[in-house]
Protein backbone atom coordinates (compact mmCIF):
# COMPACT_ATOMS: atom_id res chain seq x y z
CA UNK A 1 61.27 48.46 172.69
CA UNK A 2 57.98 49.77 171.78
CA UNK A 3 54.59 48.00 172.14
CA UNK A 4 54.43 49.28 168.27
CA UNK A 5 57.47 48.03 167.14
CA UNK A 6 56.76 44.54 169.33
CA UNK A 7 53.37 44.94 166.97
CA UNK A 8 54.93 45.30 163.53
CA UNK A 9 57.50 42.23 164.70
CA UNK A 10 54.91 39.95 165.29
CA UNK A 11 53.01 40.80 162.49
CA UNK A 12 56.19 39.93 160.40
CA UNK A 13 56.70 36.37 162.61
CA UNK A 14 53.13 35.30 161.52
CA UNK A 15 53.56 36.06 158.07
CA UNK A 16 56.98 34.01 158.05
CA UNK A 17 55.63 31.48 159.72
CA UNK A 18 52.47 31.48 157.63
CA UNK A 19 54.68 30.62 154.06
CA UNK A 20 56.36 27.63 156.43
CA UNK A 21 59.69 29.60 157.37
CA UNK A 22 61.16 29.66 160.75
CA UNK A 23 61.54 33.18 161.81
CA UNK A 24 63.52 34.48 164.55
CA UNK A 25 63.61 37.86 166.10
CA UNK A 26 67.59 39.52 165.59
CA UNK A 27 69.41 41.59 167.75
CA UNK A 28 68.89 44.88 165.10
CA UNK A 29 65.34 44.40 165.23
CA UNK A 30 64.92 42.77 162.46
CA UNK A 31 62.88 39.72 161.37
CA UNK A 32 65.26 36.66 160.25
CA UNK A 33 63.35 33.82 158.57
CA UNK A 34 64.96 30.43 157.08
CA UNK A 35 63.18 29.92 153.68
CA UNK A 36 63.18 26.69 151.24
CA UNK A 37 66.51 26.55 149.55
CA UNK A 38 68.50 28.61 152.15
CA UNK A 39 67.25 31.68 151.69
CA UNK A 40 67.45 34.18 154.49
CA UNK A 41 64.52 36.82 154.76
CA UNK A 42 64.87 39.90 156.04
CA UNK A 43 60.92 41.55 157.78
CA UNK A 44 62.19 45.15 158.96
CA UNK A 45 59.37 46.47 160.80
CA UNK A 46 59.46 50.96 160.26
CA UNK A 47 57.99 52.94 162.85
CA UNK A 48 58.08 56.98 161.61
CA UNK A 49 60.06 57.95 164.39
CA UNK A 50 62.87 55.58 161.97
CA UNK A 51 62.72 58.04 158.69
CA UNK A 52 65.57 59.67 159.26
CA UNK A 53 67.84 56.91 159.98
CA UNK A 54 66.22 55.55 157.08
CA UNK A 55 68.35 55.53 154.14
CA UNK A 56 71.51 54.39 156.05
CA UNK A 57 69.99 51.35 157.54
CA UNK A 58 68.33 50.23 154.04
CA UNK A 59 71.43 50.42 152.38
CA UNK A 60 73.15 48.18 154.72
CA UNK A 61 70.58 45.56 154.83
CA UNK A 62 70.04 45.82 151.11
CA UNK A 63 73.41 44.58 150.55
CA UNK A 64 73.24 41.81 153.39
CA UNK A 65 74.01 38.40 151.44
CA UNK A 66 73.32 34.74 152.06
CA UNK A 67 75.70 31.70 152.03
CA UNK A 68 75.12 31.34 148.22
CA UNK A 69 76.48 35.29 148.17
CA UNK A 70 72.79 35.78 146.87
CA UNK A 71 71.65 39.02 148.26
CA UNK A 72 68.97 38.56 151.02
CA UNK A 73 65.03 39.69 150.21
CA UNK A 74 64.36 42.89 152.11
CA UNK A 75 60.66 43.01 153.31
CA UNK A 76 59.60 46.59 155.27
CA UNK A 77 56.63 46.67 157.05
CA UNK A 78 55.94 50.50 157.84
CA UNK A 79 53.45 51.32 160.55
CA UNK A 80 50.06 52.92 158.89
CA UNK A 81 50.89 56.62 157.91
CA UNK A 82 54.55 56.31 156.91
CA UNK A 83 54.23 53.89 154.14
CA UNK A 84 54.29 56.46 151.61
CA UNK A 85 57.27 58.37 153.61
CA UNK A 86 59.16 54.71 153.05
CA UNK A 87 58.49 54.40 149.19
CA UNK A 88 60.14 58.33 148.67
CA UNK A 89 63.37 57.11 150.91
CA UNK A 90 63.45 53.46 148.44
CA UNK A 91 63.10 55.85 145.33
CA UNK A 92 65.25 58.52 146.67
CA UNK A 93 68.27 56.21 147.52
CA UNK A 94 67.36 54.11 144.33
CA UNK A 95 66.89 50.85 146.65
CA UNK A 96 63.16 50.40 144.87
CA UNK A 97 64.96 49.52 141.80
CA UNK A 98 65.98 46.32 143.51
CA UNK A 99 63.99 43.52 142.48
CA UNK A 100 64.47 42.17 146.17
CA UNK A 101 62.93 44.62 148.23
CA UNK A 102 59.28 44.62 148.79
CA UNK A 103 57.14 47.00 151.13
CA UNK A 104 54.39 45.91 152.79
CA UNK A 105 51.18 47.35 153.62
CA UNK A 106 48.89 47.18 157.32
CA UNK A 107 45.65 47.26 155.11
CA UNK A 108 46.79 43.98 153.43
């Protein structure tokens, strides 16, 4: 794995960790994180070299659902330079409409 994508991760961990959830690292890369209530976040940290496997990968973890059968919130956190690359592939594949799925910025 890349120091980068180790970067973006941790960045993601903190941030869980910060609202009180208890985040783990998955197997896909992603960022798990047990919420109040049973929710399930999902942090996916987006490197560039990921664009083109994009669209496939948001689609499956858009539709990832909790116990409840309450779809899981999708947070991205794109490295700096791609962000805007990330919003076209959400509009593109109609995924921004989703109410649940938030990107995140570096400069925040």
């Amino acid at each position: 794995m890349s120091a980068r994508r180790q970067e973006l991760q941790a960045k993601l961990v903190d941030y869980y960790r910060s609202c009180g959830f208890k985040p783990r690292v998955a197997e896909d890369g992603t960022v798990r994180a047990a919420g109040l209530g049973g929710v399930t976040w999902i942090g996916l940290p987006i490197l560039a070299e990921d664009l083109g496997g994009l669209p496939q990968r948001l689609h499956e973890l858009s539709a990832e659902r909790m116990p409840t059968g309450q779809l899981c919130p999708l947070e991205l956190l794109p490295e700096a330079g791609c962000e805007d690359e990330v919003r076209a592939v959400l509009r593109e594949t109609r995924i921004a409409d989703r109410r649940y799925v938030e990107v995140y910025s570096l400069a925040a």
